[in-house]
N, C-alpha and C. Protein backbone atom coordinates (compact mmCIF):
# COMPACT_ATOMS: atom_id res chain seq x y z
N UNK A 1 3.57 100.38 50.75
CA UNK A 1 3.32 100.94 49.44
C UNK A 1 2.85 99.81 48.52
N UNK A 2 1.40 100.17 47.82
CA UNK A 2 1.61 98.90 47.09
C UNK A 2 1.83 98.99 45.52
N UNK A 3 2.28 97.63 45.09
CA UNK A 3 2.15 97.36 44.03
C UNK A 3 1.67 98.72 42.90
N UNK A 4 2.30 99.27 41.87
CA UNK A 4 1.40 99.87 40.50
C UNK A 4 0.83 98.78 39.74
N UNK A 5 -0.37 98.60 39.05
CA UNK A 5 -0.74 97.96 37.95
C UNK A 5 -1.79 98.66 37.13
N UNK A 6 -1.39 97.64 35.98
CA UNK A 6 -2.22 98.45 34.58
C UNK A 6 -3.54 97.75 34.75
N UNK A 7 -4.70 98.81 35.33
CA UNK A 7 -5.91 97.67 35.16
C UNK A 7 -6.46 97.66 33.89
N UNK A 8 -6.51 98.37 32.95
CA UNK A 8 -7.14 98.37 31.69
C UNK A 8 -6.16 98.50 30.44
N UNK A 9 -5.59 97.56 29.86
CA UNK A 9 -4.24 98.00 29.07
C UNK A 9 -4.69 98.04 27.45
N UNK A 10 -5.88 98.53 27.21
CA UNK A 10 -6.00 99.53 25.77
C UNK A 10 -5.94 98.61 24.93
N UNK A 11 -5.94 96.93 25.18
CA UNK A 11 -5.44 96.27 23.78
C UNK A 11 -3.78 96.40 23.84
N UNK A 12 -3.26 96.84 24.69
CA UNK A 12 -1.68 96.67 24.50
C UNK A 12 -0.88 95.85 25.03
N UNK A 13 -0.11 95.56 24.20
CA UNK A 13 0.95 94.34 25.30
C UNK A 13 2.24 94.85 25.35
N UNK A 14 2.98 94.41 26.55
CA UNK A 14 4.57 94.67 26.40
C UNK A 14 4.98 94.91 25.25
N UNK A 15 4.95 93.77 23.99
CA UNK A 15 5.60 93.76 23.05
C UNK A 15 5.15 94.53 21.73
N UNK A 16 3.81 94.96 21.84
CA UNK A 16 3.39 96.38 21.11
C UNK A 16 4.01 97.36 21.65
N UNK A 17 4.48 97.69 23.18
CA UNK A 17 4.70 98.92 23.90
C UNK A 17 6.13 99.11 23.13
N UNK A 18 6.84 98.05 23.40
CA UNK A 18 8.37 98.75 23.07
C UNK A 18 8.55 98.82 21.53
N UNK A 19 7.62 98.70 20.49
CA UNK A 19 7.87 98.43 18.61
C UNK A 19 7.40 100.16 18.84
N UNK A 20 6.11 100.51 20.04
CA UNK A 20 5.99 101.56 19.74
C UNK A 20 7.23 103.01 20.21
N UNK A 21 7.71 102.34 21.77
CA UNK A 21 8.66 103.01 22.03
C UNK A 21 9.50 103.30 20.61
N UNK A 22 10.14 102.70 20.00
CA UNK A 22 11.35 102.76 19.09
C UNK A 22 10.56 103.41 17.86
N UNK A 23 9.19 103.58 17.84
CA UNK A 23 8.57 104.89 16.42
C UNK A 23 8.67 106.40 17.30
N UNK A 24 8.64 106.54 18.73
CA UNK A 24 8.65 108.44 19.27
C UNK A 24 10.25 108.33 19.42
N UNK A 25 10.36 109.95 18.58
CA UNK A 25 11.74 110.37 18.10
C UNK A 25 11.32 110.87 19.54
N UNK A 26 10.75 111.71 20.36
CA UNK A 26 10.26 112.67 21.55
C UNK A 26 11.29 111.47 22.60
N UNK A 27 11.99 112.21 23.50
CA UNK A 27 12.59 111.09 24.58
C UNK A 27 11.64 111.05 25.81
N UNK A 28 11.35 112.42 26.38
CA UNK A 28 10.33 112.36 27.06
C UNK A 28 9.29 111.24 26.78
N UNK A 29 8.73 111.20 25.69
CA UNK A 29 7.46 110.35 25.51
C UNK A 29 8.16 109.39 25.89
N UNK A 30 8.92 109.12 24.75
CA UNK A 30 9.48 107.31 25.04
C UNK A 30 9.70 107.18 26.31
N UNK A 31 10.15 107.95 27.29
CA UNK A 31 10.45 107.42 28.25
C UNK A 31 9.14 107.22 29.08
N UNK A 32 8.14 107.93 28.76
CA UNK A 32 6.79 107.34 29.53
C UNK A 32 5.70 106.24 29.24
N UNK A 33 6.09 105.83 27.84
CA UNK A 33 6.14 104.36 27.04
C UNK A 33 6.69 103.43 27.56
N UNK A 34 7.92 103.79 27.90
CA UNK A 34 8.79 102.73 28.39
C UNK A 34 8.73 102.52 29.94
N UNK A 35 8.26 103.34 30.60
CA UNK A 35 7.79 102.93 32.00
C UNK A 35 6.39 102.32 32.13
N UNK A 36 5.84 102.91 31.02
CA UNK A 36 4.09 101.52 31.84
C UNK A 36 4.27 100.11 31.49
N UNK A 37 5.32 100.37 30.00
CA UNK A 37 5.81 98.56 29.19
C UNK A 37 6.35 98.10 30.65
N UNK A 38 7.54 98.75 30.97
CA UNK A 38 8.10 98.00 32.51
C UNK A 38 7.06 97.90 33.75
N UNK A 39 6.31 98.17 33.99
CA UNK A 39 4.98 98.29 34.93
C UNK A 39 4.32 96.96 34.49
N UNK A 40 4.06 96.93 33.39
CA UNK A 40 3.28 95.79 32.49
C UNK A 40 3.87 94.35 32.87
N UNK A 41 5.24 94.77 32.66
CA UNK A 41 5.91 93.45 32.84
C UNK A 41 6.39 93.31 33.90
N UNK A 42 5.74 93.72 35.04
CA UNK A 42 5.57 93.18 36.41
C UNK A 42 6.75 94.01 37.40
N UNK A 43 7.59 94.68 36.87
CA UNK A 43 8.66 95.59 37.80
C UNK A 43 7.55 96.60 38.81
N UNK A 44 8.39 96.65 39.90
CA UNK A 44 7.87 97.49 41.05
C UNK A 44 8.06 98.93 40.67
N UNK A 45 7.38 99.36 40.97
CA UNK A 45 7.29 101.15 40.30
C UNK A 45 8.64 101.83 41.03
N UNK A 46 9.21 101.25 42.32
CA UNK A 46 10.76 102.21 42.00
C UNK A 46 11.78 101.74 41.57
N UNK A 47 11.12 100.49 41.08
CA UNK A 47 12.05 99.63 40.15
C UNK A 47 12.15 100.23 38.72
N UNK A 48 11.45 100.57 38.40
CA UNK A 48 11.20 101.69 37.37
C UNK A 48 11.29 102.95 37.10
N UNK A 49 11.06 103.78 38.04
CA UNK A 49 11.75 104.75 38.36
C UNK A 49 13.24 104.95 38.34
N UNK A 50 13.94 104.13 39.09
CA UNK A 50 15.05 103.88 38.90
C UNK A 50 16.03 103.84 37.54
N UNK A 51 15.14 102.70 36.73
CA UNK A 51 15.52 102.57 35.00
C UNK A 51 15.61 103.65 34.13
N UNK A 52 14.28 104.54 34.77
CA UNK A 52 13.77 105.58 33.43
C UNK A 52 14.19 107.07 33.93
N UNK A 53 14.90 106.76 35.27
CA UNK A 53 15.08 108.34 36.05
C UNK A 53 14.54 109.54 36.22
N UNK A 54 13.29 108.84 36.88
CA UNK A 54 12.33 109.80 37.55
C UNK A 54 12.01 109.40 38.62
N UNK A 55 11.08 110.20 39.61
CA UNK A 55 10.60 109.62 40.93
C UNK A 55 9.34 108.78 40.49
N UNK A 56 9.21 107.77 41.78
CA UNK A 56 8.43 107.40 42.05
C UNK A 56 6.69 107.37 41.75
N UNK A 57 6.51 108.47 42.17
CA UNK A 57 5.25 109.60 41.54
C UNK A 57 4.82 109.82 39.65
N UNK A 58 6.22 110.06 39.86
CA UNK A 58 5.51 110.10 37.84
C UNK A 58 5.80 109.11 37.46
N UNK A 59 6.07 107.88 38.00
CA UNK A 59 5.68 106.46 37.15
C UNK A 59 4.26 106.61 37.41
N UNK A 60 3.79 106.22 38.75
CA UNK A 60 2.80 106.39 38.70
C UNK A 60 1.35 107.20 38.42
N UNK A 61 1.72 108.72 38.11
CA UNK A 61 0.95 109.15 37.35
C UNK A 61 1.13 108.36 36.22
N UNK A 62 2.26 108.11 35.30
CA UNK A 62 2.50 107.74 33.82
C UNK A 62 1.25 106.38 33.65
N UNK A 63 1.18 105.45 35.04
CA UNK A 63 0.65 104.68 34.94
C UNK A 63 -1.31 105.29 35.06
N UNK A 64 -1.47 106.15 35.83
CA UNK A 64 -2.81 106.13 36.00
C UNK A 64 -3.25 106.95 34.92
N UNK A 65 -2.27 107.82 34.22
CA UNK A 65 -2.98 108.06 32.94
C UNK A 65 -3.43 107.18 31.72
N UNK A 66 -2.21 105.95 31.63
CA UNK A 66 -2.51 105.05 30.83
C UNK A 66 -3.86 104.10 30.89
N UNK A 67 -3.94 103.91 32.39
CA UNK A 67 -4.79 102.95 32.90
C UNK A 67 -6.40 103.99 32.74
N UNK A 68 -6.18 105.43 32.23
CA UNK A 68 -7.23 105.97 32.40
C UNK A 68 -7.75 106.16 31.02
N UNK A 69 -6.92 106.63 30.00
CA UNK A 69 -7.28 107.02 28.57
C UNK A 69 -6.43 106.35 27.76
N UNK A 70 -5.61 105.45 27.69
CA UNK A 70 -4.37 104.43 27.12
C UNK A 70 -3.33 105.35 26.64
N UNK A 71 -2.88 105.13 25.59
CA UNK A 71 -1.30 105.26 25.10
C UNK A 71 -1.51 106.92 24.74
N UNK A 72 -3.35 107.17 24.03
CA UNK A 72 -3.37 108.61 23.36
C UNK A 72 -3.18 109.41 24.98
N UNK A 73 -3.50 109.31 26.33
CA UNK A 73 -3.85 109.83 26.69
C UNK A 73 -2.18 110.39 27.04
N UNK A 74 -1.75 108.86 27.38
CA UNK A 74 -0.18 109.05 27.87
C UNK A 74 0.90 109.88 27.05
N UNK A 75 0.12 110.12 26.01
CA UNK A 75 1.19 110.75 25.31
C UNK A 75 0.91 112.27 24.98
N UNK A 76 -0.56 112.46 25.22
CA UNK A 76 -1.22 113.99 25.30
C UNK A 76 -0.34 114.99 26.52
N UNK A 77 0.71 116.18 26.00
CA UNK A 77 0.79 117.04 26.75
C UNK A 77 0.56 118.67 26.74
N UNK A 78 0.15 118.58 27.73
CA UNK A 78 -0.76 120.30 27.42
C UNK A 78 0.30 121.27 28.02
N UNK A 79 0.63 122.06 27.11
CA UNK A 79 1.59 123.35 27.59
C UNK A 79 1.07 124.48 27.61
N UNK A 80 1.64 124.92 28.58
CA UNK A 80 1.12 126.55 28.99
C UNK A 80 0.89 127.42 28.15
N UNK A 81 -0.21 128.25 27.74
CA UNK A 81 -0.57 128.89 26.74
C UNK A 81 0.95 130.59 26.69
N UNK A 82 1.52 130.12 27.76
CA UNK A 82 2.61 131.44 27.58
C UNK A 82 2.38 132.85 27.95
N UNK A 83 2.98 133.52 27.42
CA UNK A 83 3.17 134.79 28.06
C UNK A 83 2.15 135.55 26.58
N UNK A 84 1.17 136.42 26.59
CA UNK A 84 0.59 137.46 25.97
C UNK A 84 1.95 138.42 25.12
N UNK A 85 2.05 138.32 23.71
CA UNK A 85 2.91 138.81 22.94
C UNK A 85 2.62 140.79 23.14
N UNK A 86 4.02 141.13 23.20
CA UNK A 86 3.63 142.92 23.43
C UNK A 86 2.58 143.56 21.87
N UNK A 87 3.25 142.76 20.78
CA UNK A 87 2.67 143.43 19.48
C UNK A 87 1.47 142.59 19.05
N UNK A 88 0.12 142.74 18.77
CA UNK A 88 -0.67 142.10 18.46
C UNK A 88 -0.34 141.72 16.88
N UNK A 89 -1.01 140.39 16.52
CA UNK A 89 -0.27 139.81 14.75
C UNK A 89 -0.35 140.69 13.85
N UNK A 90 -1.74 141.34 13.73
CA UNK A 90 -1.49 142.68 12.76
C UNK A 90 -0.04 143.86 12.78
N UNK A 91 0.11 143.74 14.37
CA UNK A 91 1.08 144.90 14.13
C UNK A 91 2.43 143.99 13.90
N UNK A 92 2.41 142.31 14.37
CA UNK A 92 3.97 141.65 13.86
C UNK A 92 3.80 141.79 12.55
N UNK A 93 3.13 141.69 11.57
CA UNK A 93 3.08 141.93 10.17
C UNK A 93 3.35 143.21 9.50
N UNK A 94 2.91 144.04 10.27
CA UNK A 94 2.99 145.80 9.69
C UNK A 94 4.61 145.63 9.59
N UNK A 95 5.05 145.70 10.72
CA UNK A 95 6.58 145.71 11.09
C UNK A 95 7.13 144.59 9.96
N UNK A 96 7.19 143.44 9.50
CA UNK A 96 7.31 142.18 9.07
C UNK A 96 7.31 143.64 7.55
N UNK A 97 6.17 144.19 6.90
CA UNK A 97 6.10 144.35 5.80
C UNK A 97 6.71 145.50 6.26
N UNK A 98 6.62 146.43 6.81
CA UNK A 98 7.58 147.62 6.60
C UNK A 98 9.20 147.52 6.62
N UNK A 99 9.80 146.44 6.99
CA UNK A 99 10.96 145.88 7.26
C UNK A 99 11.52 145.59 5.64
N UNK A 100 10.52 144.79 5.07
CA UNK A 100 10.52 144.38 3.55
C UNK A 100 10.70 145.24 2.38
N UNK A 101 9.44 146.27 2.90
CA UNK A 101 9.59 147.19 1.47
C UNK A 101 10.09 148.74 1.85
N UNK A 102 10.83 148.98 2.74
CA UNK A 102 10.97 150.37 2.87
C UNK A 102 12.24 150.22 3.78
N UNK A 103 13.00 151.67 3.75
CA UNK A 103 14.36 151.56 4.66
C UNK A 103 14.03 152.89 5.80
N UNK A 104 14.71 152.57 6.69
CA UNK A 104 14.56 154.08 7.63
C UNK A 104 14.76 155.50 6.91
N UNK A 105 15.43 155.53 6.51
CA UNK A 105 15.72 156.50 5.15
C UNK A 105 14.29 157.40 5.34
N UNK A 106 13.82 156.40 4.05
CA UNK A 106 12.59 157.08 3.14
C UNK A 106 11.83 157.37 4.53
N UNK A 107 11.13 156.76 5.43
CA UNK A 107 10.48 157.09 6.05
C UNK A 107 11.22 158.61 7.67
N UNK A 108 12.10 158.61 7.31
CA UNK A 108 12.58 160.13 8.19
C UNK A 108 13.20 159.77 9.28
N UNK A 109 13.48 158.06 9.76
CA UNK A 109 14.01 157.37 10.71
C UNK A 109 14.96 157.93 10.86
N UNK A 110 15.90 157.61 10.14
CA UNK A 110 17.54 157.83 10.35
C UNK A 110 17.84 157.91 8.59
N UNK A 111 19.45 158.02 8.84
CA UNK A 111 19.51 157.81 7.09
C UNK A 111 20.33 156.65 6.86
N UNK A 112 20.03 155.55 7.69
CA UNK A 112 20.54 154.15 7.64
C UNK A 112 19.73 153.89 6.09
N UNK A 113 20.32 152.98 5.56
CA UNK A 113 19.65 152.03 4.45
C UNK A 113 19.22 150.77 4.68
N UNK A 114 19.51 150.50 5.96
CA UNK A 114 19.23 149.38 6.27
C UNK A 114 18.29 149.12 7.58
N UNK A 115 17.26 148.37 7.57
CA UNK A 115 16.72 148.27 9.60
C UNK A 115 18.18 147.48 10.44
N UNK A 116 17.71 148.25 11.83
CA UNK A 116 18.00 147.04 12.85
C UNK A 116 17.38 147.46 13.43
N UNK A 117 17.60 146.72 15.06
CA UNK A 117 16.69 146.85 16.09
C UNK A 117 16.90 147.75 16.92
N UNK A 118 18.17 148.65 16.60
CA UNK A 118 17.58 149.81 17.77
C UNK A 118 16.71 150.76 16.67
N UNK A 119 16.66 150.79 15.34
CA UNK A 119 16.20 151.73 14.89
C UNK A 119 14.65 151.17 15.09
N UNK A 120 14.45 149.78 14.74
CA UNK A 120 12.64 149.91 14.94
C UNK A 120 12.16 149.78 16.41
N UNK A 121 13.30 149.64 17.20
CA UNK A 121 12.61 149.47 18.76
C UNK A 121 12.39 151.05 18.83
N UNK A 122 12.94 152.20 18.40
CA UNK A 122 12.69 153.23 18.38
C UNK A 122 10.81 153.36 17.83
N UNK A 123 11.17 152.93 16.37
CA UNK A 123 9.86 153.20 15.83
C UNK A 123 8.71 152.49 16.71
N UNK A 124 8.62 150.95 17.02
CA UNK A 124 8.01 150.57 17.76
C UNK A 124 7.38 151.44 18.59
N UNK A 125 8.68 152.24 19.31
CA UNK A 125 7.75 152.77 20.77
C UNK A 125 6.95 153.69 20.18
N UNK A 126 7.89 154.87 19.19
CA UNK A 126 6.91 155.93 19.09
C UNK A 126 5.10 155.50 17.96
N UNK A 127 5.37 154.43 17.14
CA UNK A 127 4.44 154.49 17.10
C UNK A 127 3.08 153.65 17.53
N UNK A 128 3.17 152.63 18.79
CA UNK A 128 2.35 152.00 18.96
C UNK A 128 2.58 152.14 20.41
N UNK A 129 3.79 152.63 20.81
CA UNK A 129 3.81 153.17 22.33
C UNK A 129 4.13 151.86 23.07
N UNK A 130 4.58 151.01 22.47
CA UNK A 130 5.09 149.71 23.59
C UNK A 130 6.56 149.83 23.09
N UNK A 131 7.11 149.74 24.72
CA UNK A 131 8.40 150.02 24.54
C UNK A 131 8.92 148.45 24.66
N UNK A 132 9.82 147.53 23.43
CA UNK A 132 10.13 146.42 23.55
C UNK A 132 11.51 145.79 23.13
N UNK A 133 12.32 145.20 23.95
CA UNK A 133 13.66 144.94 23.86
C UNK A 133 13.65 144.61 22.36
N UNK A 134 15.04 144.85 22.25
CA UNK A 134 15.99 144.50 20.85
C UNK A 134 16.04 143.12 20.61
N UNK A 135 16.35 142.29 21.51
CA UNK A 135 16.44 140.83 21.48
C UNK A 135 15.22 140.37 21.09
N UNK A 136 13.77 140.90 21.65
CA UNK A 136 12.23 140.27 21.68
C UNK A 136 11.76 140.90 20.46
N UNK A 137 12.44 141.46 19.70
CA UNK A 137 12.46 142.64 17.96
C UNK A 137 12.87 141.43 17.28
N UNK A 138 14.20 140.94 17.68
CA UNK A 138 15.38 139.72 17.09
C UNK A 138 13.62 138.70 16.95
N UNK A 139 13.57 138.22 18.01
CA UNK A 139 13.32 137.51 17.72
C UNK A 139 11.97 137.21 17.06
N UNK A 140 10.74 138.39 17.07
CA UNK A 140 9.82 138.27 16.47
C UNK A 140 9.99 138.25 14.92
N UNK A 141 11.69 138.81 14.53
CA UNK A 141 11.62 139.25 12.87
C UNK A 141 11.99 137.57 12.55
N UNK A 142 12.57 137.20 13.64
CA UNK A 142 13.14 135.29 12.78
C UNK A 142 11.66 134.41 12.91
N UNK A 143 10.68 134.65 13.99
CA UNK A 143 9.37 133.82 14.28
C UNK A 143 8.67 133.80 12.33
N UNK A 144 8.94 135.81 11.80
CA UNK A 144 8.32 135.75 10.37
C UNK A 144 8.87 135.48 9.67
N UNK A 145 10.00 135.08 9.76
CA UNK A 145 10.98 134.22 8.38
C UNK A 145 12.28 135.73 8.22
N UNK A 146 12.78 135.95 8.73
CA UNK A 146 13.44 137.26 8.51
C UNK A 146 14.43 136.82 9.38
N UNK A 147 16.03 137.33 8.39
CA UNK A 147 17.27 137.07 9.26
C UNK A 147 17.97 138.04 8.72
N UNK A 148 18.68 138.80 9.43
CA UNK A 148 19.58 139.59 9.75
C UNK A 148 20.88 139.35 8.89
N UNK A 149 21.49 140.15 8.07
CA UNK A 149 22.46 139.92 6.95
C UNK A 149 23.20 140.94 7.22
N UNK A 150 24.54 140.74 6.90
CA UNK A 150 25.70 141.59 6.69
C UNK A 150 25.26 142.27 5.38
N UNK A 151 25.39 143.29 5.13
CA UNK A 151 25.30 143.62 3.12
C UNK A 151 26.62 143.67 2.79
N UNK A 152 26.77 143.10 1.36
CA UNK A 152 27.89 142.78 1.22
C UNK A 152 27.65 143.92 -0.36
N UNK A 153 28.86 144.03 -1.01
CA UNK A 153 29.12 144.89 -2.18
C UNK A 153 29.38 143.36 -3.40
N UNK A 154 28.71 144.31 -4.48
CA UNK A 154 28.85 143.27 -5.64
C UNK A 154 29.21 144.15 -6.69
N UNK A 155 29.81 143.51 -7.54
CA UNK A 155 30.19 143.92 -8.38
C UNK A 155 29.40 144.29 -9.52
N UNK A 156 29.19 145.14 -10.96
CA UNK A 156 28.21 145.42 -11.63
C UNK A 156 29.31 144.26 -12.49
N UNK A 157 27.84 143.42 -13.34
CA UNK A 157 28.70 142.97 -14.78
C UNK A 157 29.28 143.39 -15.44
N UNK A 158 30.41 142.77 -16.05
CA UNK A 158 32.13 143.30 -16.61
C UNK A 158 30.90 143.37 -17.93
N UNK A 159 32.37 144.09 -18.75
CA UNK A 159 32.22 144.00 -20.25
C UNK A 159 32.77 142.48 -20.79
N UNK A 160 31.74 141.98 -21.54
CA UNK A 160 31.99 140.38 -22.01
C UNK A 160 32.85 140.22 -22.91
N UNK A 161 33.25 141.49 -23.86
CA UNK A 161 34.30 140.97 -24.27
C UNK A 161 35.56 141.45 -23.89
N UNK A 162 35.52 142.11 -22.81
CA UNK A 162 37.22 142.00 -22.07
C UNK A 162 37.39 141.06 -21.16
N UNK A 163 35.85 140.37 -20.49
CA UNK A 163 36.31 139.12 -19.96
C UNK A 163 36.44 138.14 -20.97
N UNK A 164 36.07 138.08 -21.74
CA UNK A 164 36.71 136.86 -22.80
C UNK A 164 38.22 136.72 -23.44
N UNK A 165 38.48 138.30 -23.72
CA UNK A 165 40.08 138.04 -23.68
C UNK A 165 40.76 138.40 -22.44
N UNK A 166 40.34 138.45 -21.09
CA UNK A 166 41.65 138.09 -19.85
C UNK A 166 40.90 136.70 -19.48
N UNK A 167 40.39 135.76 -20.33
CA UNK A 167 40.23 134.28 -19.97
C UNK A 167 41.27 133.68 -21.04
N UNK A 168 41.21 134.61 -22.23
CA UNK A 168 42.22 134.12 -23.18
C UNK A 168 43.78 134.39 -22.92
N UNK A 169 43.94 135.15 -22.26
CA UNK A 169 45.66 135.92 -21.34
C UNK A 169 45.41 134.69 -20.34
N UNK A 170 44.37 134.42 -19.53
CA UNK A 170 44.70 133.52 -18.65
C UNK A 170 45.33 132.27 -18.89
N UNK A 171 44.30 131.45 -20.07
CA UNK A 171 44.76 130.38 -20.35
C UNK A 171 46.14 130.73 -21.14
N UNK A 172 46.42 131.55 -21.78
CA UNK A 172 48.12 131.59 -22.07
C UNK A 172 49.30 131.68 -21.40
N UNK A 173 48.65 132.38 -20.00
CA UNK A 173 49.72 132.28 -18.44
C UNK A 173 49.75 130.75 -18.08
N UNK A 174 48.86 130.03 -18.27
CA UNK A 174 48.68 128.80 -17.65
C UNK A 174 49.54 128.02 -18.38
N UNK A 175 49.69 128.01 -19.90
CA UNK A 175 50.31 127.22 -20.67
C UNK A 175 51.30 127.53 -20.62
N UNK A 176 52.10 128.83 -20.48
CA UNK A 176 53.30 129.07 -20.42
C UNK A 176 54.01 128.46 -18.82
N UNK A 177 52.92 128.37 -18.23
CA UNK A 177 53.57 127.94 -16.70
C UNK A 177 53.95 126.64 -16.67
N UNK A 178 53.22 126.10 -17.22
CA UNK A 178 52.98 124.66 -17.76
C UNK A 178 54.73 123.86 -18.58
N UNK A 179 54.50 124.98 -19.09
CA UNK A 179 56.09 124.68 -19.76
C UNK A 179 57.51 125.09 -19.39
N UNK A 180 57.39 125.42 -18.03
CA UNK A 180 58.73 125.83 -17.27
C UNK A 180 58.70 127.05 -16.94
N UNK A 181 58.00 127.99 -17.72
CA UNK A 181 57.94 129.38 -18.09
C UNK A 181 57.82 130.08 -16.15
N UNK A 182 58.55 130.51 -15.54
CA UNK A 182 58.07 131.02 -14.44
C UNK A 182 58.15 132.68 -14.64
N UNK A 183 57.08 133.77 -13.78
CA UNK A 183 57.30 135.12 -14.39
C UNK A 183 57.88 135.44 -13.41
N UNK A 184 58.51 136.70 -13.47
CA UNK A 184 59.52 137.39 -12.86
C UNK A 184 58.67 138.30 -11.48
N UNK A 185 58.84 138.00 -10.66
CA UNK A 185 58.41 138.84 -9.28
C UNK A 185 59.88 139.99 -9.35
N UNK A 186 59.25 141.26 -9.33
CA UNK A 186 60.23 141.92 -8.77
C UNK A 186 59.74 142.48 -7.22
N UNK A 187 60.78 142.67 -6.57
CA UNK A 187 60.93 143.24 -5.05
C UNK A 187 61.58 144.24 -4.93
């Protein structure tokens, strides 16, 4: 097996490699920074491997990419374009704005006041005919900025001036407590 080496090193040296290691927050990257710096500085590629805990092989790709397009190339990664979304963006938005301004209610859903996801995985199907989990609902409403809330009850504003005198009873409970005064619990 022979030897890895950097035949073309971009203008880089060991000691640019690791100032740059310590700027990628990414560990992955760094760690493929930090295997051509060790390549550079003369370690045997499963000597390196070893350090950075990977095989053999992806030092040496790590190295023939560097040696091919330098540091931009080494650090370029292309991810899989993914899986084809069931709702096209117009219709994540319809849903996104009908979620916003309207409740199942008004529209003849149910007489919830509120969405969830079995009620629009319902609507979903019937009206665009793709039938799509509750969880993949979850999660397209958080992708548009939308999270899921308990509703809680609030109170309507008091009358201001009966809260001003049970702040004035208050602070007179307080002063009286203040002064030994304890009130009487009955049981």
């Amino acid at each position: 097996m022979k030897p890895l080496k950097i035949t073309h090193d971009h203008g880089w040296t060991p000691r640019k490699l690791r100032k740059q290691e310590r700027k990628i927050k990414n560990a992955h990257l760094r760690q493929r920074v930090m295997a051509v710096r060790l390549v550079m500085e003369g370690y045997l590629g499963k000597e390196v491997a070893s350090m950075v805990n990977v095989c053999r092989q992806t030092v040496s790709h790590y190295v023939s990419l560097f040696n091919e397009g330098g540091l931009e190339l080494l650090l370029h990664r292309d991810f899989a374009p993914g899986r084809e979304p069931f709702l096209t963006e117009e219709q994540q938005e319809e849903i996104k704005h009908l979620v916003l301004t309207t409740t199942p209610a008004e529209l003849g859903w149910d007489i919830a006041s509120a969405w969830n996801t079995n009620i629009l995985q319902s609507y979903v199907s019937h009206h665009y005919g793709i039938s799509i989990s509750r969880e993949a609902l979850r999660k397209l409403l958080h992708r548009k900025g939308l999270s899921w809330t308990r509703p809680i009850y609030t109170l309507a504003k008091g009358d201001p001036d009966r809260q001003k005198n049970f702040e004035k009873q208050m602070d007179l409970i307080k002063k009286l407590n203040g002064s030994g005064f304890r009130p009487v619990v009955h049981r």
